[in-house]
Protein backbone atom coordinates (compact mmCIF):
# COMPACT_ATOMS: atom_id res chain seq x y z
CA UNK A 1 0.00 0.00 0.00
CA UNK A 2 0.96 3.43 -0.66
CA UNK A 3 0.38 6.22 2.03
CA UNK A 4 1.22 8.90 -0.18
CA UNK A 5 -1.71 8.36 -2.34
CA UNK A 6 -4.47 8.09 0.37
CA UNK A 7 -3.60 4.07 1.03
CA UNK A 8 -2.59 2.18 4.00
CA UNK A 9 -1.47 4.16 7.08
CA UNK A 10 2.32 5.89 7.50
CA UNK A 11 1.99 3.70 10.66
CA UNK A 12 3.10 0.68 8.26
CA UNK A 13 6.41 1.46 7.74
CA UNK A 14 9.22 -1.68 8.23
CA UNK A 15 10.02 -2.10 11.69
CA UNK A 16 12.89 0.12 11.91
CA UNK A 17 10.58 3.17 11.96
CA UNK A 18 11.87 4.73 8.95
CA UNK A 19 10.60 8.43 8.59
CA UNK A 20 8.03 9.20 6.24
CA UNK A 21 10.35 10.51 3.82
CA UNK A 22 13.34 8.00 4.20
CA UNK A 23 10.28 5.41 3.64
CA UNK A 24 9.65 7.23 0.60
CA UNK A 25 13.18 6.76 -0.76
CA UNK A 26 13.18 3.08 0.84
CA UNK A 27 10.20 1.99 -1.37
CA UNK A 28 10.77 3.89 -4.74
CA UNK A 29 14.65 2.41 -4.65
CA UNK A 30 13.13 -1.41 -3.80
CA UNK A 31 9.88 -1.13 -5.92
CA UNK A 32 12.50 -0.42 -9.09
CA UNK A 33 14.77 -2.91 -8.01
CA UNK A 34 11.95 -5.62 -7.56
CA UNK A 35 9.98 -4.32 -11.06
CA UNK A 36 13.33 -5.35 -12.93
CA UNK A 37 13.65 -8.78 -10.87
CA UNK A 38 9.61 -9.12 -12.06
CA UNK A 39 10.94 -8.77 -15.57
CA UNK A 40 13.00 -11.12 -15.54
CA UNK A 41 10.24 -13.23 -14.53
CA UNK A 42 8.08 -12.46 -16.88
CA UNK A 43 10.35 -13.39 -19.03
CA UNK A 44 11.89 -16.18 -17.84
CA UNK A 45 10.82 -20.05 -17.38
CA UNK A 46 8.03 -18.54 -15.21
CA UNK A 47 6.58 -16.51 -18.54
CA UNK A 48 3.98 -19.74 -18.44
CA UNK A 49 2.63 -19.76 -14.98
CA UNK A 50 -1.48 -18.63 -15.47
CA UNK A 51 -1.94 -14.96 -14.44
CA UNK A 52 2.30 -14.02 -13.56
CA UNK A 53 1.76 -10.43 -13.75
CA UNK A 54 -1.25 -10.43 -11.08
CA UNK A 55 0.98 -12.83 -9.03
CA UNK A 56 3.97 -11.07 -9.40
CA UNK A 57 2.09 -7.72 -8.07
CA UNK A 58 0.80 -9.44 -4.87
CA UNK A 59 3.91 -11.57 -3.99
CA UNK A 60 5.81 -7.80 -4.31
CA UNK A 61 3.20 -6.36 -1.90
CA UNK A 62 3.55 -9.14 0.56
CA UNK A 63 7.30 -9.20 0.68
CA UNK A 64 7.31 -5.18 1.33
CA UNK A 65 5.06 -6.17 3.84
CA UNK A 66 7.14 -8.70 5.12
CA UNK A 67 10.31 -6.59 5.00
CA UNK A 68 10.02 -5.42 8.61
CA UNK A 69 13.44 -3.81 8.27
CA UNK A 70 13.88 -2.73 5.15
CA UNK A 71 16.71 -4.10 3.99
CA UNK A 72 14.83 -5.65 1.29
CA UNK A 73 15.54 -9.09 2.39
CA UNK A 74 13.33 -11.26 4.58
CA UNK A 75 14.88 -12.97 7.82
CA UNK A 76 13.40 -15.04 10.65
CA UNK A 77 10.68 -12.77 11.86
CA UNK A 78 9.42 -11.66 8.25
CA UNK A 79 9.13 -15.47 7.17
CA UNK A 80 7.46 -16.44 10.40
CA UNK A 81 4.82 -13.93 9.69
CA UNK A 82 4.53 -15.54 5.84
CA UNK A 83 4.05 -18.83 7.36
CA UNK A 84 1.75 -17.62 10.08
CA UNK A 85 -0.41 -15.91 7.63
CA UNK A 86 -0.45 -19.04 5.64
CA UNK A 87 -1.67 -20.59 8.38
CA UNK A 88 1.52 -22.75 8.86
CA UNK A 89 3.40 -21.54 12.36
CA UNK A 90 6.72 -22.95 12.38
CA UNK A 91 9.75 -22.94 15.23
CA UNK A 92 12.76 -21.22 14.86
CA UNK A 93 14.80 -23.92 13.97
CA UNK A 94 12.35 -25.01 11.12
CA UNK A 95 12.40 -21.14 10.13
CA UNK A 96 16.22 -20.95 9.86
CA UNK A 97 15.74 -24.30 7.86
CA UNK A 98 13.74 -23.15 5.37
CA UNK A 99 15.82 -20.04 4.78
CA UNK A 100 19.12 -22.35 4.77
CA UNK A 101 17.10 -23.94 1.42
CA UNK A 102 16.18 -21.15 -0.35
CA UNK A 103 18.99 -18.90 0.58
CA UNK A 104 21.57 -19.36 -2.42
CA UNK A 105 23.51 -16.34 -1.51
CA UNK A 106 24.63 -17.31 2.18
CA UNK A 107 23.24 -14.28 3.28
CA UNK A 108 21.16 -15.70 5.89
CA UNK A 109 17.92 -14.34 4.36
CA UNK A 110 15.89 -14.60 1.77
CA UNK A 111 15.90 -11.87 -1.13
CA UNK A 112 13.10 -10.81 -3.25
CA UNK A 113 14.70 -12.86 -6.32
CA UNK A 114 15.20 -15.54 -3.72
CA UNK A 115 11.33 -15.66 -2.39
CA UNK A 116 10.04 -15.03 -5.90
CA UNK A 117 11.56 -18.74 -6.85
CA UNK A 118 10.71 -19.88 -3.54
CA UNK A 119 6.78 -18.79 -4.36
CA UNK A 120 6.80 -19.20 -7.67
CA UNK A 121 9.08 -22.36 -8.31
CA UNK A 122 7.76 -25.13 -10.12
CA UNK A 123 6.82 -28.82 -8.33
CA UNK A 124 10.47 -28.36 -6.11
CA UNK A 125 9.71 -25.37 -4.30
CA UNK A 126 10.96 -26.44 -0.86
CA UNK A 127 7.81 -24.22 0.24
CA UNK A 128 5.63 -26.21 -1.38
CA UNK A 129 7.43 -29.55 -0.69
CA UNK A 130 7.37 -28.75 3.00
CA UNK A 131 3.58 -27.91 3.18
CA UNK A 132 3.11 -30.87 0.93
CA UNK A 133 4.61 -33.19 3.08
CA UNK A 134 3.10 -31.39 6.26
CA UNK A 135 -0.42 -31.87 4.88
CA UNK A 136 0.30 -35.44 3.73
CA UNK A 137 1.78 -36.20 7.59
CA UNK A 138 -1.89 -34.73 9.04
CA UNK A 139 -4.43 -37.13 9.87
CA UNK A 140 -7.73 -36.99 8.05
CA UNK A 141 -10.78 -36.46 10.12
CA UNK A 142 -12.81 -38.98 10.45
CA UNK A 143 -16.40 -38.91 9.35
CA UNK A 144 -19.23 -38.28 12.35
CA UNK A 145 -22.49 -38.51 12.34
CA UNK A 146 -24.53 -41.84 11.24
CA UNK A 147 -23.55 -43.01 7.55
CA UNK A 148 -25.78 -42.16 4.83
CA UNK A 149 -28.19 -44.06 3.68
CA UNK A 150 -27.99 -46.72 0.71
CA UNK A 151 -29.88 -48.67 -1.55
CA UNK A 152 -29.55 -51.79 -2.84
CA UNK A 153 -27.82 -50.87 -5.92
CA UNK A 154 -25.32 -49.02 -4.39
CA UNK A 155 -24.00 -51.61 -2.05
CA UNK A 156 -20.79 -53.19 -3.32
């Protein structure tokens, strides 16, 4: 969101506290720098994936979001939020995991670039993998209630 045009709330600003105006300069620098990673998505092996350009918009959003101190990289406390809003809490040591994975500049984060492959990665994203395998470990509900009724010609 952009405060400056009536959106979100100054109040959002990364964690730091950046002033309004050093905010200003934060986000026009990164939104440039992440348009031209976007591009090279779009035209990219990703230039097949249904609806990239919407995608690519919100998964920008969400890591500006997510950037809590504007650094433009996401650590520990920016990808526990991701997996919290995705509904998947994890512990620190799975956290620091997950970036070890997708971090392939030792930087002990994860950069836009870096998250963009992570989000948008074909079958092998370890994100995916992970929450595959996560779902897959869960146990299925059983059914309650009384069964539902069957006729003849439906019994085996």
């Amino acid at each position: 969101m952009d405060w400056r045009e009536g959106e979100g709330n100054p109040d959002d600003l990364p964690k730091n506290k950046l002033s309004p105006s050093d905010y200003i300069k934060w986000q026009d620098k990164n939104t440039e720098k992440f348009e031209a990673i976007n591009d090279e998505f779009r035209c990219g092996a990703y230039q097949e994936i249904e609806d990239l350009d919407a995608q690519l918009e919100k998964y920008k959003k969400k890591f500006v979001k997510l950037d809590l101190d504007g650094s433009a990289d996401l650590g520990l406390l920016g990808l526990k939020m991701l997996m919290e809003d995705l509904g998947q809490a994890k512990t620190h040591a799975e956290l620091k995991k997950m970036i070890k994975e997708v971090d392939k500049t030792d930087t002990g984060t994860i950069s836009y670039r870096e998250f963009l492959e992570m989000m948008l990665g074909k079958n092998n994203s370890i994100l995916k993998i992970i929450l595959m395998f996560e779902e897959m470990g869960k146990e299925k509900p059983l059914p309650t209630g009384h069964p539902a009724k069957m006729t003849f010609d439906q019994l085996p």
